[in-house]
PDB file of N, CA and C in Angstrom:
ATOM      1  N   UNK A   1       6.987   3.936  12.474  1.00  0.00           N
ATOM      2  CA  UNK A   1       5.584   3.793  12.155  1.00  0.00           C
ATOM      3  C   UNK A   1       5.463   2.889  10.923  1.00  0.00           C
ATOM      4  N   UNK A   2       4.538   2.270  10.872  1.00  0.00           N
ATOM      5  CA  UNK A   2       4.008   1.113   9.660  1.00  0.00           C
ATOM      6  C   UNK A   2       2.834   1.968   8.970  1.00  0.00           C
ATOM      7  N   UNK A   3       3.343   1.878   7.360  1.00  0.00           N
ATOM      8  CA  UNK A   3       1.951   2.448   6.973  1.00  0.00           C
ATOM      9  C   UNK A   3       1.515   1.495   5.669  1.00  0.00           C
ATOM     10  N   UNK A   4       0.388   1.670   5.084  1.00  0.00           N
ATOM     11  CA  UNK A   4       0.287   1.171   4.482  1.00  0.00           C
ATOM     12  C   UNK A   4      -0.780   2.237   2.667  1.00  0.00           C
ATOM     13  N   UNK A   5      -0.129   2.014   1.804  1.00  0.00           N
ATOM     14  CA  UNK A   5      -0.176   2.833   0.879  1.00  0.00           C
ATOM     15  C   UNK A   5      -0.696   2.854  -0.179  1.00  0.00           C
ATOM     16  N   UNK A   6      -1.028   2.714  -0.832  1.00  0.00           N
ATOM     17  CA  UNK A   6      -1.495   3.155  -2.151  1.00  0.00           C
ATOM     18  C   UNK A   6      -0.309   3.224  -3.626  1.00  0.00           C
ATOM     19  N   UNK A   7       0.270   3.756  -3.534  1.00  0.00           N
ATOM     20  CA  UNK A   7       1.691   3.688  -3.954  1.00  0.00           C
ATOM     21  C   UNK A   7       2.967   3.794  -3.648  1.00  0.00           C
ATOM     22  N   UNK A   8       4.316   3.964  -3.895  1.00  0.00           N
ATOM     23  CA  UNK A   8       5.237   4.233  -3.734  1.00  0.00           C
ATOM     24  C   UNK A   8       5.829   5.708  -3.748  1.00  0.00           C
ATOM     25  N   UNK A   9       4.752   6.538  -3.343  1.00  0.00           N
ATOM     26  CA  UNK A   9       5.031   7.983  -3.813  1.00  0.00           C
ATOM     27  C   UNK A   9       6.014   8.250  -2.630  1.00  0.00           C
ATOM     28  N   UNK A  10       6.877   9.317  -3.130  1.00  0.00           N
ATOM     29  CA  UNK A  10       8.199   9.725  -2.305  1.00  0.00           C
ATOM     30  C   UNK A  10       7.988  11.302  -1.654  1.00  0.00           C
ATOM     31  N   UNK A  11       7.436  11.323  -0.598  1.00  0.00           N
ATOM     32  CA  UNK A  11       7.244  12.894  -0.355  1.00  0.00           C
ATOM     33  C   UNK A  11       8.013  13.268   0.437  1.00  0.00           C
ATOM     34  N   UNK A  12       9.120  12.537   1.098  1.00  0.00           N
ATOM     35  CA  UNK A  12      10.382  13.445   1.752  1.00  0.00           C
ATOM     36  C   UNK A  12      11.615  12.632   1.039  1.00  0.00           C
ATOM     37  N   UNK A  13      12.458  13.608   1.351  1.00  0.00           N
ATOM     38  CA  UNK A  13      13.661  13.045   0.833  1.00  0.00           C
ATOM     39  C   UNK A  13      14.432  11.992   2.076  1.00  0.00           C
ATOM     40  N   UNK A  14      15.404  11.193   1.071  1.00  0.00           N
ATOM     41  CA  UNK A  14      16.001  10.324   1.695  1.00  0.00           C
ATOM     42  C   UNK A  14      16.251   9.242   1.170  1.00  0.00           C
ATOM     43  N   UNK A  15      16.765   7.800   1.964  1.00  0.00           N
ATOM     44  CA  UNK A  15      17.420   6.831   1.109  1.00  0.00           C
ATOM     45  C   UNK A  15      16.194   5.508   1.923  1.00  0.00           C
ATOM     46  N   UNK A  16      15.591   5.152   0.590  1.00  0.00           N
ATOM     47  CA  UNK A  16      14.709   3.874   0.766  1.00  0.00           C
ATOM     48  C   UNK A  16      14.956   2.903   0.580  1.00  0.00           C
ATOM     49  N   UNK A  17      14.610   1.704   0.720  1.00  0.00           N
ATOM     50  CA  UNK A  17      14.496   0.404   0.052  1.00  0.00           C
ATOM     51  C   UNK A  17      13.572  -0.011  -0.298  1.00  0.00           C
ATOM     52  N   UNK A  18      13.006  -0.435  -1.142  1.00  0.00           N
ATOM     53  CA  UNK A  18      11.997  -1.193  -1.710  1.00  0.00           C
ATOM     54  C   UNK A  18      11.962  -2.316  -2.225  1.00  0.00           C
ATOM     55  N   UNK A  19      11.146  -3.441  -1.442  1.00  0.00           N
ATOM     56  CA  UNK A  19      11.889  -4.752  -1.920  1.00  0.00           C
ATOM     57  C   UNK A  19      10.148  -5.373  -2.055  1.00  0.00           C
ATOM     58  N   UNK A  20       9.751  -6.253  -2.968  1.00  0.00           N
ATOM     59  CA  UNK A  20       8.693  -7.268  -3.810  1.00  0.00           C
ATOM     60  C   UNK A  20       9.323  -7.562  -5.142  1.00  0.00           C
ATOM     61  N   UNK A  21       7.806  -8.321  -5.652  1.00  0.00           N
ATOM     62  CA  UNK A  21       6.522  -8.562  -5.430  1.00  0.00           C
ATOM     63  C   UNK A  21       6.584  -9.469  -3.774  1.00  0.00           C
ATOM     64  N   UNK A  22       5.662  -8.952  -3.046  1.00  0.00           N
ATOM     65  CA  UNK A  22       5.724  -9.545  -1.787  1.00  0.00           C
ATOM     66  C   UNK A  22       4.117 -10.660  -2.604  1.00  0.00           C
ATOM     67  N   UNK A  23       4.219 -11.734  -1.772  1.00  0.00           N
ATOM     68  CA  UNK A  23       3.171 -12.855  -1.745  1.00  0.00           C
ATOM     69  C   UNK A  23       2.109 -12.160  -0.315  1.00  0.00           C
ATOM     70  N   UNK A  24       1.227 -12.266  -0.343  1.00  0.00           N
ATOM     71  CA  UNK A  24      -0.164 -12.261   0.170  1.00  0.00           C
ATOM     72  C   UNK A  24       0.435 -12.553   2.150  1.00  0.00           C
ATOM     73  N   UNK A  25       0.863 -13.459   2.103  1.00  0.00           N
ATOM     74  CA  UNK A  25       1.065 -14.292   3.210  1.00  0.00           C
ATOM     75  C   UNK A  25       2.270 -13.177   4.205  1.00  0.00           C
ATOM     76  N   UNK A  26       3.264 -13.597   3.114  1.00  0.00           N
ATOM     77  CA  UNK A  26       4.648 -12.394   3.616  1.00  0.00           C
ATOM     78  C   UNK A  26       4.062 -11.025   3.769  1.00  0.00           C
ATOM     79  N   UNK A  27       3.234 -10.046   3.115  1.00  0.00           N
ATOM     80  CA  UNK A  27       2.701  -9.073   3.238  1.00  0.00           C
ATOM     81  C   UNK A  27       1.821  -9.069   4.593  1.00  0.00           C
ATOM     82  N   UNK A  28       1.033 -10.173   4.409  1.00  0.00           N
ATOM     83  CA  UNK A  28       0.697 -10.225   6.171  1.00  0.00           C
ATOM     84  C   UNK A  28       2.051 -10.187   7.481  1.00  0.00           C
ATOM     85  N   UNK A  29       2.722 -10.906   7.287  1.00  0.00           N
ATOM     86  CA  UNK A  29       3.355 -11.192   8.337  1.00  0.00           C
ATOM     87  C   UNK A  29       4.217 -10.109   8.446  1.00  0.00           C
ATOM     88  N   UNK A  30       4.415  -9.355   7.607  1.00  0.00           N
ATOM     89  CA  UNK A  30       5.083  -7.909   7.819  1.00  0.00           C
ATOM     90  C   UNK A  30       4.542  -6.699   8.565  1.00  0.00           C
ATOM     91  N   UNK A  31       2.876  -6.618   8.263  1.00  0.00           N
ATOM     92  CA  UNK A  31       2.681  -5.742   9.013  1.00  0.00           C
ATOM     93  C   UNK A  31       1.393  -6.539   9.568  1.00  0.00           C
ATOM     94  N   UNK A  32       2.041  -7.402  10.265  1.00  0.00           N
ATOM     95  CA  UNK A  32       1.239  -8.258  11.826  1.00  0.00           C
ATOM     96  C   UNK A  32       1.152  -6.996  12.350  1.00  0.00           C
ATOM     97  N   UNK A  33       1.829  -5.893  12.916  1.00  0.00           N
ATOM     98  CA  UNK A  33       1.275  -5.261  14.044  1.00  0.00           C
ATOM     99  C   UNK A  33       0.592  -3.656  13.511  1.00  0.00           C
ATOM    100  N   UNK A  34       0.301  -2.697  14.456  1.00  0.00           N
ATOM    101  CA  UNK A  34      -0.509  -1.232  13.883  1.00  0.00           C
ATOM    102  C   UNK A  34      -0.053  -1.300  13.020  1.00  0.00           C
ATOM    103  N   UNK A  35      -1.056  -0.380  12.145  1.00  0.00           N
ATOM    104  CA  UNK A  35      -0.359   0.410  11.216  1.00  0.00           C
ATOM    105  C   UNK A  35      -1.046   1.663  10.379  1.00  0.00           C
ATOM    106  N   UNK A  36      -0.908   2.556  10.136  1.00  0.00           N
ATOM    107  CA  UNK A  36      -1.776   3.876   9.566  1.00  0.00           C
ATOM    108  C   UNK A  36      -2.347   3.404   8.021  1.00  0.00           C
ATOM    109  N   UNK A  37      -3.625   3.550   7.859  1.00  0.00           N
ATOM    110  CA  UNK A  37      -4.012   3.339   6.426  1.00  0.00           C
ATOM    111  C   UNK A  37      -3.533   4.928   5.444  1.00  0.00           C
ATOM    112  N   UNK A  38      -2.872   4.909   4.153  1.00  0.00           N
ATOM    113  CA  UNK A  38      -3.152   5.901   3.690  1.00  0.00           C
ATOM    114  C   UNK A  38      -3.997   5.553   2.263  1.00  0.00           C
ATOM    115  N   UNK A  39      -4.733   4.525   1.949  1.00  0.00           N
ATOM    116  CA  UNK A  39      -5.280   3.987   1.017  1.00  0.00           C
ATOM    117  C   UNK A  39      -6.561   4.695   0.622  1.00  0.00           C
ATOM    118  N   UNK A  40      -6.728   5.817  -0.575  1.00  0.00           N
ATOM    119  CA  UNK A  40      -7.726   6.546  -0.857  1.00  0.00           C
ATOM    120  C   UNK A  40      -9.002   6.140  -1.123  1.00  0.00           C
ATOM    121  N   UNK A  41      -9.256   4.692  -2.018  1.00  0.00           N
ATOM    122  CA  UNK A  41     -10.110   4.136  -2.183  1.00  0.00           C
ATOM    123  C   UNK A  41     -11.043   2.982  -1.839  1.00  0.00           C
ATOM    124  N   UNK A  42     -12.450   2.990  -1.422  1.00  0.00           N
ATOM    125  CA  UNK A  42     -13.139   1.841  -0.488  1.00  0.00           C
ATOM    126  C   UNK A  42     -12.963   0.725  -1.159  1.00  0.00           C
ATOM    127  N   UNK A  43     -12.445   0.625  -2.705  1.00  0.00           N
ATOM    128  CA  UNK A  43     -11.898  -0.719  -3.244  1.00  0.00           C
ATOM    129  C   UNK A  43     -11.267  -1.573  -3.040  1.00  0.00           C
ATOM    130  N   UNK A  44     -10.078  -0.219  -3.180  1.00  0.00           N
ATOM    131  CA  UNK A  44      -8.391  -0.862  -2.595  1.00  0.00           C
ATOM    132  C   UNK A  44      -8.479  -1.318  -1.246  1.00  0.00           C
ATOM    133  N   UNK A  45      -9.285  -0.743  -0.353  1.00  0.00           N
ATOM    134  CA  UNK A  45      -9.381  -0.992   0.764  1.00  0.00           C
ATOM    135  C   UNK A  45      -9.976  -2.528   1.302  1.00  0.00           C
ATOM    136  N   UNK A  46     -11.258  -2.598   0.399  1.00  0.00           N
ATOM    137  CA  UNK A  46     -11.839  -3.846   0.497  1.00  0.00           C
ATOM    138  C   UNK A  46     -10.747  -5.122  -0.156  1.00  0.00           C
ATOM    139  N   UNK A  47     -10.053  -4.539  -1.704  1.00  0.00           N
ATOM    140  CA  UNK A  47      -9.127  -5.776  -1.325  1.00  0.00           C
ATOM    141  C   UNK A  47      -8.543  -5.749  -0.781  1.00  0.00           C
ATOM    142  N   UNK A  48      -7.635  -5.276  -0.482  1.00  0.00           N
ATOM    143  CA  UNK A  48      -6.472  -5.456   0.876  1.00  0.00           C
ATOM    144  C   UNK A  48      -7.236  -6.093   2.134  1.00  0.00           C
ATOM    145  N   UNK A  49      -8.431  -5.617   2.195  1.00  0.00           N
ATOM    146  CA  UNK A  49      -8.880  -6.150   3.970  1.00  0.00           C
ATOM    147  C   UNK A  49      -8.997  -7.607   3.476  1.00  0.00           C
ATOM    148  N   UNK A  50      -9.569  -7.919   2.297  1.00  0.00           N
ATOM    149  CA  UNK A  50      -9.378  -9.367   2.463  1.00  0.00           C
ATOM    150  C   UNK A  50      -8.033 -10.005   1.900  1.00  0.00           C
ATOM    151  N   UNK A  51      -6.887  -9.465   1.132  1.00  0.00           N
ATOM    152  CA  UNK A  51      -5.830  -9.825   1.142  1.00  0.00           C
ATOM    153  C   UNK A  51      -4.930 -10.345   2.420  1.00  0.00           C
ATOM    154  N   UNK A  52      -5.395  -9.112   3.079  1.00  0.00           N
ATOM    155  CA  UNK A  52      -4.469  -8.927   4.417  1.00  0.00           C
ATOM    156  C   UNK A  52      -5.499  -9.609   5.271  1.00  0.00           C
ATOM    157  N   UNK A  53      -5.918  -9.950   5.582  1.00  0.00           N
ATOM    158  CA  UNK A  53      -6.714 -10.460   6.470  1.00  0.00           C
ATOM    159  C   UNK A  53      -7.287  -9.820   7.559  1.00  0.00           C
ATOM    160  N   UNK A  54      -7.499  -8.592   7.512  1.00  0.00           N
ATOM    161  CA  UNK A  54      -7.202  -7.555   8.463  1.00  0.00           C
ATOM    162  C   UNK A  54      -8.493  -5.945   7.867  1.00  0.00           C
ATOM    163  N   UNK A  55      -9.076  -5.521   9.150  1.00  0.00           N
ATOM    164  CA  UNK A  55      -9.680  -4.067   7.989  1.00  0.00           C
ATOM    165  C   UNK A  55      -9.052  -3.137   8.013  1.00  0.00           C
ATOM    166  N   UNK A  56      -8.918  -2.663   6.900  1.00  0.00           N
ATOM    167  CA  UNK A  56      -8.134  -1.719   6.183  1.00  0.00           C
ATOM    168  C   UNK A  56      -9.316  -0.387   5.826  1.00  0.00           C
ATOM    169  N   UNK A  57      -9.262   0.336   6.478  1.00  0.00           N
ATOM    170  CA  UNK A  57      -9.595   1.648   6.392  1.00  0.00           C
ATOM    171  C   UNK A  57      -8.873   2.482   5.563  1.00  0.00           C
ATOM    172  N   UNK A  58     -10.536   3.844   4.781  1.00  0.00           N
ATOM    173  CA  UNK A  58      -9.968   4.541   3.750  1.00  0.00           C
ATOM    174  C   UNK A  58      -9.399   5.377   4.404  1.00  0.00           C
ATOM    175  N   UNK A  59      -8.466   6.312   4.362  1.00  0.00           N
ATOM    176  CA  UNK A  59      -8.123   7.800   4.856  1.00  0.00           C
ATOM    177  C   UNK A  59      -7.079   7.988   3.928  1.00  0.00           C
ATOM    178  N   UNK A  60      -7.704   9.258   2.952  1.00  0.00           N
ATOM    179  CA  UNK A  60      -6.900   9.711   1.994  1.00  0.00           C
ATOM    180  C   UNK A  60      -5.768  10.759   2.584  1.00  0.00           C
ATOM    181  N   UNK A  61      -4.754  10.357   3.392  1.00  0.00           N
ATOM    182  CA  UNK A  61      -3.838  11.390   3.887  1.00  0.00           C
ATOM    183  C   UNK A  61      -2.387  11.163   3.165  1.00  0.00           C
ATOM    184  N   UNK A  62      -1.546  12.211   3.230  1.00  0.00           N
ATOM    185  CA  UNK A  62      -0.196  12.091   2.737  1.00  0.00           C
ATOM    186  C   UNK A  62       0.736  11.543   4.040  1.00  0.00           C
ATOM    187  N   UNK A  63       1.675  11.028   3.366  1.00  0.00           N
ATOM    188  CA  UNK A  63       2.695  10.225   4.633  1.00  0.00           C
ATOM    189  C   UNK A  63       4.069  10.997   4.034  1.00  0.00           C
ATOM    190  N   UNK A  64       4.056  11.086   5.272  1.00  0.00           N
ATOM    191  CA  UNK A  64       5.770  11.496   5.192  1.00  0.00           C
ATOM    192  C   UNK A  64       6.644  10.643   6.186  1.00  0.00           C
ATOM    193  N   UNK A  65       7.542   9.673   5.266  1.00  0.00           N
ATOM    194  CA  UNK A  65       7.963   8.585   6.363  1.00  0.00           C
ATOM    195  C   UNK A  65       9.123   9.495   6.906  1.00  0.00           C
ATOM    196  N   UNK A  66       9.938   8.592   7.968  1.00  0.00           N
ATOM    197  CA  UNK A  66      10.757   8.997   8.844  1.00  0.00           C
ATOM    198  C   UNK A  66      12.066   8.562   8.621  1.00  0.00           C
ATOM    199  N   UNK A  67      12.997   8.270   8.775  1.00  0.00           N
ATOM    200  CA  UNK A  67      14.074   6.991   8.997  1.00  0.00           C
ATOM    201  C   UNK A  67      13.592   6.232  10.238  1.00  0.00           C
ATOM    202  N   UNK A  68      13.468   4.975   9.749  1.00  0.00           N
ATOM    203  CA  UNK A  68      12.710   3.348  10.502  1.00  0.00           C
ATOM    204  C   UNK A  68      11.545   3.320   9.904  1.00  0.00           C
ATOM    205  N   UNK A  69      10.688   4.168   8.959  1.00  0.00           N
ATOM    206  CA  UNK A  69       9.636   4.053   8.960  1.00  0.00           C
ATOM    207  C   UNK A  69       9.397   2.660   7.786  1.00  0.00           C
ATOM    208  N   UNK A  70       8.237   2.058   7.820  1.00  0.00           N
ATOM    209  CA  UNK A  70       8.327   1.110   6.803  1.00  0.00           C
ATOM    210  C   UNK A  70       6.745   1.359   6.135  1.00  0.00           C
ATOM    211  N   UNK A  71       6.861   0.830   5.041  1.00  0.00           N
ATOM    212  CA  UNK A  71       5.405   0.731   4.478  1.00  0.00           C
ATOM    213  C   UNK A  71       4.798  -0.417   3.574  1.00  0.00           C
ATOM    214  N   UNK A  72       3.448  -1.033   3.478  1.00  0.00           N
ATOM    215  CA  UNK A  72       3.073  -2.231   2.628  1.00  0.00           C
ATOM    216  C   UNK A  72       2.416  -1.536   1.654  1.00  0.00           C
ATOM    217  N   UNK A  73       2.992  -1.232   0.351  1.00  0.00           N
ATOM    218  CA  UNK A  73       2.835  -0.721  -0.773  1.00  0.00           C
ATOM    219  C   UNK A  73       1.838  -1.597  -1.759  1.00  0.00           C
ATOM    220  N   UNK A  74       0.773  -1.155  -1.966  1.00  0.00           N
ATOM    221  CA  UNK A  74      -0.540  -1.715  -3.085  1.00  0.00           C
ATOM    222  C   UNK A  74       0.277  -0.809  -4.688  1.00  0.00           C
ATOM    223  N   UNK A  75       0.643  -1.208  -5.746  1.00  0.00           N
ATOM    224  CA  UNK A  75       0.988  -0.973  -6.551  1.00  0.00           C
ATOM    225  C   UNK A  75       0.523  -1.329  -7.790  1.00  0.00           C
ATOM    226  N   UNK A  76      -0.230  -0.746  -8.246  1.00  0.00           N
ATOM    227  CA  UNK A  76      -1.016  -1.056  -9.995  1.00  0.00           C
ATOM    228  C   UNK A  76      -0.081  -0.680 -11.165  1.00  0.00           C
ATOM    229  N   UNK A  77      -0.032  -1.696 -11.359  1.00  0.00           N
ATOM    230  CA  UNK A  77       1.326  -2.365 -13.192  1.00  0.00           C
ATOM    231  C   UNK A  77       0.744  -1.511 -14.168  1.00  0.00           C
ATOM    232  N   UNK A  78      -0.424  -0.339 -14.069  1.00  0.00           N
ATOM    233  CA  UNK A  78      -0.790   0.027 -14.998  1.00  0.00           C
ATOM    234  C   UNK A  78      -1.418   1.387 -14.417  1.00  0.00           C
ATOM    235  N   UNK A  79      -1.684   2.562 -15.501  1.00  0.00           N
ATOM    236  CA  UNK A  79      -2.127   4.417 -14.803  1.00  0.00           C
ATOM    237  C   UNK A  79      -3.491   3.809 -15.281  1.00  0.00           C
ATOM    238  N   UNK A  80      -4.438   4.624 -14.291  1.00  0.00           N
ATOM    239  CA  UNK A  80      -5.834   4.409 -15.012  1.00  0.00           C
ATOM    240  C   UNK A  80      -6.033   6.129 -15.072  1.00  0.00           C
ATOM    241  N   UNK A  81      -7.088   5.979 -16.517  1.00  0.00           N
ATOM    242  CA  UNK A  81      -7.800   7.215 -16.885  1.00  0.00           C
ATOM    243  C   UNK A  81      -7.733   7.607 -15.668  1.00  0.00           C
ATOM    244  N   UNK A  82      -7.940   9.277 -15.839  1.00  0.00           N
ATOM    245  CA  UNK A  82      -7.896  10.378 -14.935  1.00  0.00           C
ATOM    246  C   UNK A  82      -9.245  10.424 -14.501  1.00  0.00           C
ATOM    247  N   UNK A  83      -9.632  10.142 -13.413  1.00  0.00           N
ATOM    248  CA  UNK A  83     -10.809  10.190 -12.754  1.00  0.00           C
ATOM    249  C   UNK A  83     -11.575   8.962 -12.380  1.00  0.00           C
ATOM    250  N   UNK A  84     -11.030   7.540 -13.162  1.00  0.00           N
ATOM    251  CA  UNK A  84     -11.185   6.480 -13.372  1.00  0.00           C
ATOM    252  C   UNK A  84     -11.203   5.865 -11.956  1.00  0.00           C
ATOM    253  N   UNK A  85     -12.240   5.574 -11.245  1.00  0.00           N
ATOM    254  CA  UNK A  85     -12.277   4.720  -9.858  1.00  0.00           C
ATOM    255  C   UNK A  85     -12.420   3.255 -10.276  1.00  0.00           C
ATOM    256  N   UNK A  86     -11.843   2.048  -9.613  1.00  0.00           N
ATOM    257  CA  UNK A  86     -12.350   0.888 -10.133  1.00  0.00           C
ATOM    258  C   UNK A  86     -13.245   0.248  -9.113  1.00  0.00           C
ATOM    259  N   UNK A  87     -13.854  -1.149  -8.992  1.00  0.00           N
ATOM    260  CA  UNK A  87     -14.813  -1.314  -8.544  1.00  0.00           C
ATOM    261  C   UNK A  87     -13.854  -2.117  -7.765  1.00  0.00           C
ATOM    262  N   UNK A  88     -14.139  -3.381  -6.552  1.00  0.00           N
ATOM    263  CA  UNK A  88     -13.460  -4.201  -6.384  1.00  0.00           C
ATOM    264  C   UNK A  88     -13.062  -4.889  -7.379  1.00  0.00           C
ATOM    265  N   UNK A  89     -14.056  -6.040  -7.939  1.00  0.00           N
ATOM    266  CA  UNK A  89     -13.972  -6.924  -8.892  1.00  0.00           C
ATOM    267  C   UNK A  89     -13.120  -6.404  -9.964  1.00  0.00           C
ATOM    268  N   UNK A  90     -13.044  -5.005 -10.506  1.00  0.00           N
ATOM    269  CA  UNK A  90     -12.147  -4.429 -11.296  1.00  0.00           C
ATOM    270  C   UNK A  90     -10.958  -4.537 -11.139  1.00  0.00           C
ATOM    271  N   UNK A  91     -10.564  -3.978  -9.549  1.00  0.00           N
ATOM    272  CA  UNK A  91      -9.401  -3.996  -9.448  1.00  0.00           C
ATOM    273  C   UNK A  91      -8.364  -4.791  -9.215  1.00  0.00           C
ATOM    274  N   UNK A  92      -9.512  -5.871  -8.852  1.00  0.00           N
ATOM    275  CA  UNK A  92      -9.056  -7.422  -8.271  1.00  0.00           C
ATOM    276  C   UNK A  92      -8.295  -8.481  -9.808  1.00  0.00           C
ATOM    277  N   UNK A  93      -9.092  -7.389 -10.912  1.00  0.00           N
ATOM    278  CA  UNK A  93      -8.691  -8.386 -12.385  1.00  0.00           C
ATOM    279  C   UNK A  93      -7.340  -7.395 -12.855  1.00  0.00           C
ATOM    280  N   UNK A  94      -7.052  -6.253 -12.238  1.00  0.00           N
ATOM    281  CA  UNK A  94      -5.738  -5.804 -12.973  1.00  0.00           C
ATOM    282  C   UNK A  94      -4.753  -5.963 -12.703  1.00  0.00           C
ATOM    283  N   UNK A  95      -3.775  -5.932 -12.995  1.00  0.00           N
ATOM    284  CA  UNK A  95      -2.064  -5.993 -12.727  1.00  0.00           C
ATOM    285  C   UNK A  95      -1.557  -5.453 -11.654  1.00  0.00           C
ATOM    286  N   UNK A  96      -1.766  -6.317 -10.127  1.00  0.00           N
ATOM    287  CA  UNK A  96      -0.974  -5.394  -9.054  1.00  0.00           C
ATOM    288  C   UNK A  96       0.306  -6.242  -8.422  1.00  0.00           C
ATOM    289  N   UNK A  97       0.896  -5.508  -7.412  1.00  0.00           N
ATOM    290  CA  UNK A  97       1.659  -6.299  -6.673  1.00  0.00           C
ATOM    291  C   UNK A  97       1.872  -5.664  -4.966  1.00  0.00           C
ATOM    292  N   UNK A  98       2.431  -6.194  -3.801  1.00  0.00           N
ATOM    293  CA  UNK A  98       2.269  -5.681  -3.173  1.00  0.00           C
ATOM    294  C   UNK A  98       4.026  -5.508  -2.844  1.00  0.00           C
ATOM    295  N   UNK A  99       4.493  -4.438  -2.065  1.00  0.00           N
ATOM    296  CA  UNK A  99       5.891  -4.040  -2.169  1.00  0.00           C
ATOM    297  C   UNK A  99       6.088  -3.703  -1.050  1.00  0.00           C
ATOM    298  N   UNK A 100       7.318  -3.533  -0.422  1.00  0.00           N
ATOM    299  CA  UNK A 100       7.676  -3.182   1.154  1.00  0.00           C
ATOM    300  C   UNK A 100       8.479  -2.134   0.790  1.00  0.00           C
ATOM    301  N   UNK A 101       8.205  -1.024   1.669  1.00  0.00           N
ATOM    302  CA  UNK A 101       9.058   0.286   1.262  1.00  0.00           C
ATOM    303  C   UNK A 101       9.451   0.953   2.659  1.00  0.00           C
ATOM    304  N   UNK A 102      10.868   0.804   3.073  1.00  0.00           N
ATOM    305  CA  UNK A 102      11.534   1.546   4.244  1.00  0.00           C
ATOM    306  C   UNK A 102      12.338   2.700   4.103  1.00  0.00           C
ATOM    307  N   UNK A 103      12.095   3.549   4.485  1.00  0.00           N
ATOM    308  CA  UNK A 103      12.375   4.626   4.939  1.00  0.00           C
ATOM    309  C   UNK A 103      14.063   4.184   5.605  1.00  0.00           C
ATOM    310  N   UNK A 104      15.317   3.968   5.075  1.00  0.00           N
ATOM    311  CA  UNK A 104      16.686   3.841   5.960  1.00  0.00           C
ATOM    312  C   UNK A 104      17.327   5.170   6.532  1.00  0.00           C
ATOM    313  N   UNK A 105      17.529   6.521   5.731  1.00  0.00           N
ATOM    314  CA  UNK A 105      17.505   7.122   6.335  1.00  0.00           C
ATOM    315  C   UNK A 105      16.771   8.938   5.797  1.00  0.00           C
TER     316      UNK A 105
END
């Protein structure tokens, strides 16, 4: 399964890889095909849909990858205040990157 995330959070055990900063383009072409949104916020969501070229739906669910599973990781260079939502334009000006995270076994 392809998912796509919010962070790099680790909720099963096992041995990953994680490989970026992925470029805009490569992040597309990785997950060209399905893939499950787990992206909590209509922000993150709105950038990514226009990052990715693609709509990106909110659904705040937990993932538990598999071995094969892969994921396109949205990652902020920085914690925001506790409760702190950003806007697009906000989030679009802070420190992110996007990351590929597989599940090996």
């Amino acid at each position: 399964m392809n998912y796509l995330l919010n962070s790099p959070v680790l909720n099963t055990y096992g041995v990953y890889k994680f490989e970026g900063p992925l470029e805009p383009e490569e992040a597309r072409e990785r997950l060209s095909g399905d893939f499950i949104s787990a992206i909590g916020y209509e922000s993150t969501a709105a950038l990514l849909s226009k990052l990715l070229r693609r709509i990106v739906l909110v659904d705040r669910i937990t993932v538990e990858m598999e071995p094969g599973d892969t994921a396109l990781v949205f990652r902020l260079h920085t914690r925001l205040p506790e409760g702190k939502v950003l806007s697009m334009a906000e989030i679009a000006d802070v420190d992110y990157d996007l990351s590929w995270l597989e599940r090996v076994s």
